[in-house]
Protein backbone atom coordinates (compact mmCIF):
# COMPACT_ATOMS: atom_id res chain seq x y z
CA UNK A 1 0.00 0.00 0.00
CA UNK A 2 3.10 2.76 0.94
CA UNK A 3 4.35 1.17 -2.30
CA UNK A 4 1.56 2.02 -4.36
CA UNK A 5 1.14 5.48 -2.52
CA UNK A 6 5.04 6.95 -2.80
CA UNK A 7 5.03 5.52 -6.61
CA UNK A 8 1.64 8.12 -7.71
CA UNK A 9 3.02 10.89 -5.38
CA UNK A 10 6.14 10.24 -7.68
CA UNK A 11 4.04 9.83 -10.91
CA UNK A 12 1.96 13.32 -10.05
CA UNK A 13 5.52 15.09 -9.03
CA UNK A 14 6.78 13.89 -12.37
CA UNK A 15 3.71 15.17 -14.52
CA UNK A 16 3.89 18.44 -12.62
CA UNK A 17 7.77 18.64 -12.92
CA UNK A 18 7.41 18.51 -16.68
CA UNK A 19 4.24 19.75 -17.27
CA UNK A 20 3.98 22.91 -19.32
CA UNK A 21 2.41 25.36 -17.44
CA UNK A 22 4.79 24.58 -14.47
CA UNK A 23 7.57 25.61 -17.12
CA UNK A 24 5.75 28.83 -17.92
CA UNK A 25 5.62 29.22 -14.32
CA UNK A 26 9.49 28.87 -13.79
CA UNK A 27 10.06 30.84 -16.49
CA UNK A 28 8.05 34.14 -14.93
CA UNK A 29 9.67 33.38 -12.06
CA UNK A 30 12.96 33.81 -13.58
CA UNK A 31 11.78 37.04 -15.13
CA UNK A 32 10.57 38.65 -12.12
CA UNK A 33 14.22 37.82 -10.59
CA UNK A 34 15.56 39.83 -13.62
CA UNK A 35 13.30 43.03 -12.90
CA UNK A 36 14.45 42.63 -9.20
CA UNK A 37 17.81 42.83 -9.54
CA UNK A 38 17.46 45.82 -12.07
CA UNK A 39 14.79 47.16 -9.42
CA UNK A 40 17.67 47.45 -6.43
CA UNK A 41 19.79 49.35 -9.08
CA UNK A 42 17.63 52.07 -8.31
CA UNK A 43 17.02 54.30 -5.00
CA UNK A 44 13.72 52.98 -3.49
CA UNK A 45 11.31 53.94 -0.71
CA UNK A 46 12.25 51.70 2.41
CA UNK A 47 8.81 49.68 1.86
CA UNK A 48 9.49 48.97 -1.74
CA UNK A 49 13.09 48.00 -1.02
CA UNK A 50 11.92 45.36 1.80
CA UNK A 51 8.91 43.87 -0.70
CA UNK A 52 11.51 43.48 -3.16
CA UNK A 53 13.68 41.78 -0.75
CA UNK A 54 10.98 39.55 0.69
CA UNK A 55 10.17 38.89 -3.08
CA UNK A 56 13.79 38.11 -3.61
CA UNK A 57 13.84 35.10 -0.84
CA UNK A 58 10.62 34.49 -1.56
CA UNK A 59 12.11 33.56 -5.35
CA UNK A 60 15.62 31.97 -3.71
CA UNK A 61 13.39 29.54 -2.03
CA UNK A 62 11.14 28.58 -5.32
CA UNK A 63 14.06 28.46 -7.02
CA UNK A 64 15.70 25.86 -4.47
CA UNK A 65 12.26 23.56 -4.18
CA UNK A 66 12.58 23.85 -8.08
CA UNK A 67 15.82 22.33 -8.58
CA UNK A 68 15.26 19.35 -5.64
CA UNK A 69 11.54 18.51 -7.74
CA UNK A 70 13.72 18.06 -10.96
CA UNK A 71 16.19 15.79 -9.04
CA UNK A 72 14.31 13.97 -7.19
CA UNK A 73 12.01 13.07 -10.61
CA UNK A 74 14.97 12.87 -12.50
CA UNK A 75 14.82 8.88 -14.73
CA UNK A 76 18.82 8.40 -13.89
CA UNK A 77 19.65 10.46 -10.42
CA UNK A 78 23.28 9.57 -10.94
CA UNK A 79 23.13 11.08 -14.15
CA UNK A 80 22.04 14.51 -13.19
CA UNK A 81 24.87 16.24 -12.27
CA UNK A 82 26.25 14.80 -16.21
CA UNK A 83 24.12 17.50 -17.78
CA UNK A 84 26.38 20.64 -17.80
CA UNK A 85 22.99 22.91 -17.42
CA UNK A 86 22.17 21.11 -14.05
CA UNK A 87 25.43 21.52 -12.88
CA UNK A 88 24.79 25.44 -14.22
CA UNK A 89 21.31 25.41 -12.57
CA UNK A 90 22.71 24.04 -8.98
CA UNK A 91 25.73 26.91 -8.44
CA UNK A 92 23.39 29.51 -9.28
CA UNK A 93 20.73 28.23 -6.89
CA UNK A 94 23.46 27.54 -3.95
CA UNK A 95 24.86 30.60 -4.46
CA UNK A 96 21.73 32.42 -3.83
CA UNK A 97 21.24 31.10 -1.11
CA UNK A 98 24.45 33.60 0.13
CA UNK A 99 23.11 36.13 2.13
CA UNK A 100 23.68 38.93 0.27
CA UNK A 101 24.38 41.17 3.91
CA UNK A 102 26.90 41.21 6.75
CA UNK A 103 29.50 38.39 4.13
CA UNK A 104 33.01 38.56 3.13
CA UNK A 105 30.72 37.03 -0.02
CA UNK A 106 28.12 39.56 -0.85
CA UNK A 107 29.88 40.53 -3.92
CA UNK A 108 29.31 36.64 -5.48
CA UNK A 109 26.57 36.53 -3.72
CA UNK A 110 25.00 40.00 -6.22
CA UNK A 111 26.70 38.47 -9.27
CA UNK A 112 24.84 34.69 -8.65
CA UNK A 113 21.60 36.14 -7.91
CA UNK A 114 22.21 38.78 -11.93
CA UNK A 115 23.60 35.68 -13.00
CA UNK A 116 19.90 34.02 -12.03
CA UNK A 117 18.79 35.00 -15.57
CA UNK A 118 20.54 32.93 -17.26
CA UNK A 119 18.71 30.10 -16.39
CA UNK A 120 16.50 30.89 -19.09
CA UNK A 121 19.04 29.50 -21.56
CA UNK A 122 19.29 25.84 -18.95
CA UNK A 123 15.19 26.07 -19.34
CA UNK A 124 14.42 27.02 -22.55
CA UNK A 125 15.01 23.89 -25.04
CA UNK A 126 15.87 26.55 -27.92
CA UNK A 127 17.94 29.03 -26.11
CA UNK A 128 19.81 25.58 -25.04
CA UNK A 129 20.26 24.46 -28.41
CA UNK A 130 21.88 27.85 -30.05
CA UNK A 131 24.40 27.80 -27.11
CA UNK A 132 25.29 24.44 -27.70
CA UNK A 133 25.87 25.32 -31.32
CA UNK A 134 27.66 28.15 -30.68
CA UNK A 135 29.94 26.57 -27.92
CA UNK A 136 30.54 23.74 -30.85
CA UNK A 137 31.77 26.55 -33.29
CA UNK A 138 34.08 28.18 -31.01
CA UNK A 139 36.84 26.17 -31.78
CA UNK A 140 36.78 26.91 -35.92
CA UNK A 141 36.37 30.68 -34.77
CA UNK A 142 38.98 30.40 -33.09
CA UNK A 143 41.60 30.34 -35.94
CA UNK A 144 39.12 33.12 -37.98
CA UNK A 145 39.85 34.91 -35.00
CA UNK A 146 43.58 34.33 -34.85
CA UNK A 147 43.70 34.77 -38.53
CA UNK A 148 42.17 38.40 -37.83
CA UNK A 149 44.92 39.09 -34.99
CA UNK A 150 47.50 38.55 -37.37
CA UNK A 151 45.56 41.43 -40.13
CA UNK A 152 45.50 43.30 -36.95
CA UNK A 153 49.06 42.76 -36.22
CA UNK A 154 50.56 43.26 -39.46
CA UNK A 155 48.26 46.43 -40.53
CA UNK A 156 49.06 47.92 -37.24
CA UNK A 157 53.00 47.49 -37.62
CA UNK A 158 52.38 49.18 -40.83
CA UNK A 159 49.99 52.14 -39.82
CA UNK A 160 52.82 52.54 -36.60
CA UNK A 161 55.80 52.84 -39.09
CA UNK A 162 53.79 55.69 -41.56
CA UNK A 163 51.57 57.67 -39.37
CA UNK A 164 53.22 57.78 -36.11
CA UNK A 165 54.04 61.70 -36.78
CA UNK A 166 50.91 62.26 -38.08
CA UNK A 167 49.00 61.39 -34.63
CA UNK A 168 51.13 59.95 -31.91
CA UNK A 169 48.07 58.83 -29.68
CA UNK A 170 46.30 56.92 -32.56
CA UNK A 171 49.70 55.14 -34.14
CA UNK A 172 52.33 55.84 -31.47
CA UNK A 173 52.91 52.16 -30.74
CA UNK A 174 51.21 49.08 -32.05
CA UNK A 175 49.32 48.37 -29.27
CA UNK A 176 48.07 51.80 -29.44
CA UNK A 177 47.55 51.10 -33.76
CA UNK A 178 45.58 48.19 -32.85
CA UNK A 179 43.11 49.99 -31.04
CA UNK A 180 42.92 52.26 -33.81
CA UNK A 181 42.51 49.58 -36.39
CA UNK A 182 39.39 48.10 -33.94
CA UNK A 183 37.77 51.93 -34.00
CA UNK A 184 38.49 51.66 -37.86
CA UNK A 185 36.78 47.92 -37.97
CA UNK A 186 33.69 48.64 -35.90
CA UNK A 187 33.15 52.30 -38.31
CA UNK A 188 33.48 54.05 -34.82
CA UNK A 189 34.22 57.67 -36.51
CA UNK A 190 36.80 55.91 -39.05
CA UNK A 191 36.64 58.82 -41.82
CA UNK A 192 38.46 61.23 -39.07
CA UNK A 193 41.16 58.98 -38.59
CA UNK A 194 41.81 58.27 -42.38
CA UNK A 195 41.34 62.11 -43.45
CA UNK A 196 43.86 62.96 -40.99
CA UNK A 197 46.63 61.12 -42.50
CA UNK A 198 45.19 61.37 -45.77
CA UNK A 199 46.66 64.99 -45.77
CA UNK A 200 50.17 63.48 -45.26
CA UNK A 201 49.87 60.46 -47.33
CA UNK A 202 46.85 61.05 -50.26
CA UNK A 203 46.60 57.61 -51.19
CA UNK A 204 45.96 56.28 -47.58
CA UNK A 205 42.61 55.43 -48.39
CA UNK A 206 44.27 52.52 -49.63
CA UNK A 207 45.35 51.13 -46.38
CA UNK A 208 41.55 51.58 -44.43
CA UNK A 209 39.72 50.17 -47.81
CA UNK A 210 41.83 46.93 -47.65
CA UNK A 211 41.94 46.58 -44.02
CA UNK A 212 37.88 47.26 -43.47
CA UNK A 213 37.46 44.47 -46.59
CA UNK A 214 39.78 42.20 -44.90
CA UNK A 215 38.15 43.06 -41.24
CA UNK A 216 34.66 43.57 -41.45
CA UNK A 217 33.53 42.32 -45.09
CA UNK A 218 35.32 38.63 -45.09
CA UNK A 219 36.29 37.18 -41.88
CA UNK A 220 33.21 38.81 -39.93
CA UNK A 221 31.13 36.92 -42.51
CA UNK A 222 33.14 34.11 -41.75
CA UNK A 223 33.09 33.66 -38.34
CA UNK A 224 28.92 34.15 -39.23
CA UNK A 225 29.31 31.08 -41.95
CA UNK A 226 30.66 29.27 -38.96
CA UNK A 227 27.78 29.39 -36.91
CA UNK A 228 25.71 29.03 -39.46
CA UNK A 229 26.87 25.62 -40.90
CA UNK A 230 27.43 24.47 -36.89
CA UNK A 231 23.52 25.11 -36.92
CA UNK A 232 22.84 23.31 -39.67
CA UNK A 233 24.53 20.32 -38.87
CA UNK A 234 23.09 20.14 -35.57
CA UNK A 235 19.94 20.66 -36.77
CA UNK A 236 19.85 18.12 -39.23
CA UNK A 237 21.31 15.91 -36.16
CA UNK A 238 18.39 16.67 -34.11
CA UNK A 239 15.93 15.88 -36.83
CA UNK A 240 17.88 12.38 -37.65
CA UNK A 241 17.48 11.74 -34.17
CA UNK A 242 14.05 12.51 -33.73
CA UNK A 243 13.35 10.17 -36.93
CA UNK A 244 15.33 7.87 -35.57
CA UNK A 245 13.16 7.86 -32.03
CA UNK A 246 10.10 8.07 -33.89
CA UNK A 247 10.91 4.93 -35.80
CA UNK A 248 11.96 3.06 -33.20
CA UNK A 249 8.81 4.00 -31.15
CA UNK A 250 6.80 2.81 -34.20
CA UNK A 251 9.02 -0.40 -33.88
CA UNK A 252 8.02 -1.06 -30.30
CA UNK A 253 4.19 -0.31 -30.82
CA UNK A 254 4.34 -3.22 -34.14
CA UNK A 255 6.10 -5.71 -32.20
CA UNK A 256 3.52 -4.94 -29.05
CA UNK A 257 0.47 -5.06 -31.72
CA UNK A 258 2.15 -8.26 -33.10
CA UNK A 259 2.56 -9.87 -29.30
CA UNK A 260 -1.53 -9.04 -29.16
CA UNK A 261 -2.49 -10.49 -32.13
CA UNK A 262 -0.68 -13.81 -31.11
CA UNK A 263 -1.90 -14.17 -27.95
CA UNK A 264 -5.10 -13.69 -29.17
CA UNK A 265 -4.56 -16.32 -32.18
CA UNK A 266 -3.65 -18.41 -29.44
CA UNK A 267 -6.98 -17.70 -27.06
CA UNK A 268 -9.04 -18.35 -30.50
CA UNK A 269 -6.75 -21.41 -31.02
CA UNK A 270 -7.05 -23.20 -27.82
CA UNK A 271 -11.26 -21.88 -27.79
CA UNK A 272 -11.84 -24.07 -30.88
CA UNK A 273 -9.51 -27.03 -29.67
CA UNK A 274 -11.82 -27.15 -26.76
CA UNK A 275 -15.13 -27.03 -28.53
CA UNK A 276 -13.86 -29.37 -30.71
């Protein structure tokens, strides 16, 4: 009877856990911690201040009975904590459960309880799946992105060695003409910088054309083809995989339709053996 009674509390907590309105709920939940946190960013009356504060443990405790539902009706509990997003879900909700007063720890305690939003991305299937993309094309970005130090690099040598007397705080060193070259890449005022040694050097132009095609026109749009094929892939991946569970769940329902249909041969069998 306890049996029978802990398994449909566990059956009801499961259908609730993953039920969609509860998601919905979680997910307003998560908002109102977001407009919160930007609320305390302001200067409050002392009654606002302490609803938003009882709001804010109210939420820290939600929050906590959230996470311990979705364990406790987790298939695999030793599993759990293999899903990076758990693992993601967990420190946030421990660490807001700092107090955020009187601790050597209020300052991680503030950035846990921002960082609270976040856990859109761990609850949102979507959000999930263009991180996990993006995390995937890191790596091939990663040598777009060295490639584009080395433009940097070498176009900054170059603008150092020509227009260092033409503005020493824009080309005085190369760290310095790397800056530049980034104000010059993100079109942050760039005609100033190339008029200026344009009346030194008239064909300068040359040097910001080529760099901004180089910069902004190829390896931007690179590092966005990335992405873009890393999506593709997985998505494709996803849909294989859904195929492939769909077919396998048609599978199991043939074989159980095909176990019926025997057993019942078999009832009809032994009926007539019997009348016989």
């Amino acid at each position: 009877m306890e049996m029978s009674r802990s398994s449909s509390l566990f059956t009801m907590m499961k259908r609730v856990e993953r039920s969609v309105w509860f998601q919905g709920f979680i997910i307003s939940i998560i908002i109102i911690a977001a407009l919160t946190v930007g609320a305390k960013t302001y200067s409050l009356p002392y009654g606002v201040e302490l609803a938003i504060n009882y709001l804010d443990s109210f939420i820290t405790v939600f929050f906590l009975v959230e996470i311990t539902l979705r364990f406790i009706t987790h298939d695999d509990k030793r599993r759990f904590f293999a899903d990076p997003w758990n693992i993601f879900d967990v420190i946030i909700v421990v660490g807001s459960l700092i107090p955020t007063s009187e601790s050597d720890m209020v300052l991680v305690a503030r950035l846990l309880r921002v960082f609270r939003v976040l856990r859109l991305v761990s609850i949102i299937p979507d959000l999930r799946y263009l991180i996990n993309a993006l995390l995937k094309a890191i790596p091939k970005m990663g040598y777009i992105a060295l490639l584009m130090f080395i433009i940097f690099y070498l176009f900054a040598a170059v603008g150092s060695i020509f227009f260092d007397h033409v503005n020493e705080k824009l080309w005085g060193d190369i760290a310095v003409s790397m800056l530049t070259l980034f104000r010059v890449a993100t079109f942050e005022d760039w005609t100033d910088v190339m008029y200026e040694t344009m009346e030194v050097y008239p064909f300068s132009w040359i040097f910001y054309i080529v760099f901004i095609f180089l910069t902004a026109f190829i390896f931007l749009n690179m590092m966005v083809g990335v992405v873009l094929d890393v999506m593709t892939r997985e998505t494709a991946e996803k849909d294989q995989e859904n195929q492939d569970n769909h077919h396998h769940a048609l599978v199991a329902q043939i074989s159980e339709l095909q176990a019926q249909v025997a057993r019942l041969s078999d009832k009809i069998d032994a009926q007539q053996s019997r009348k016989e």
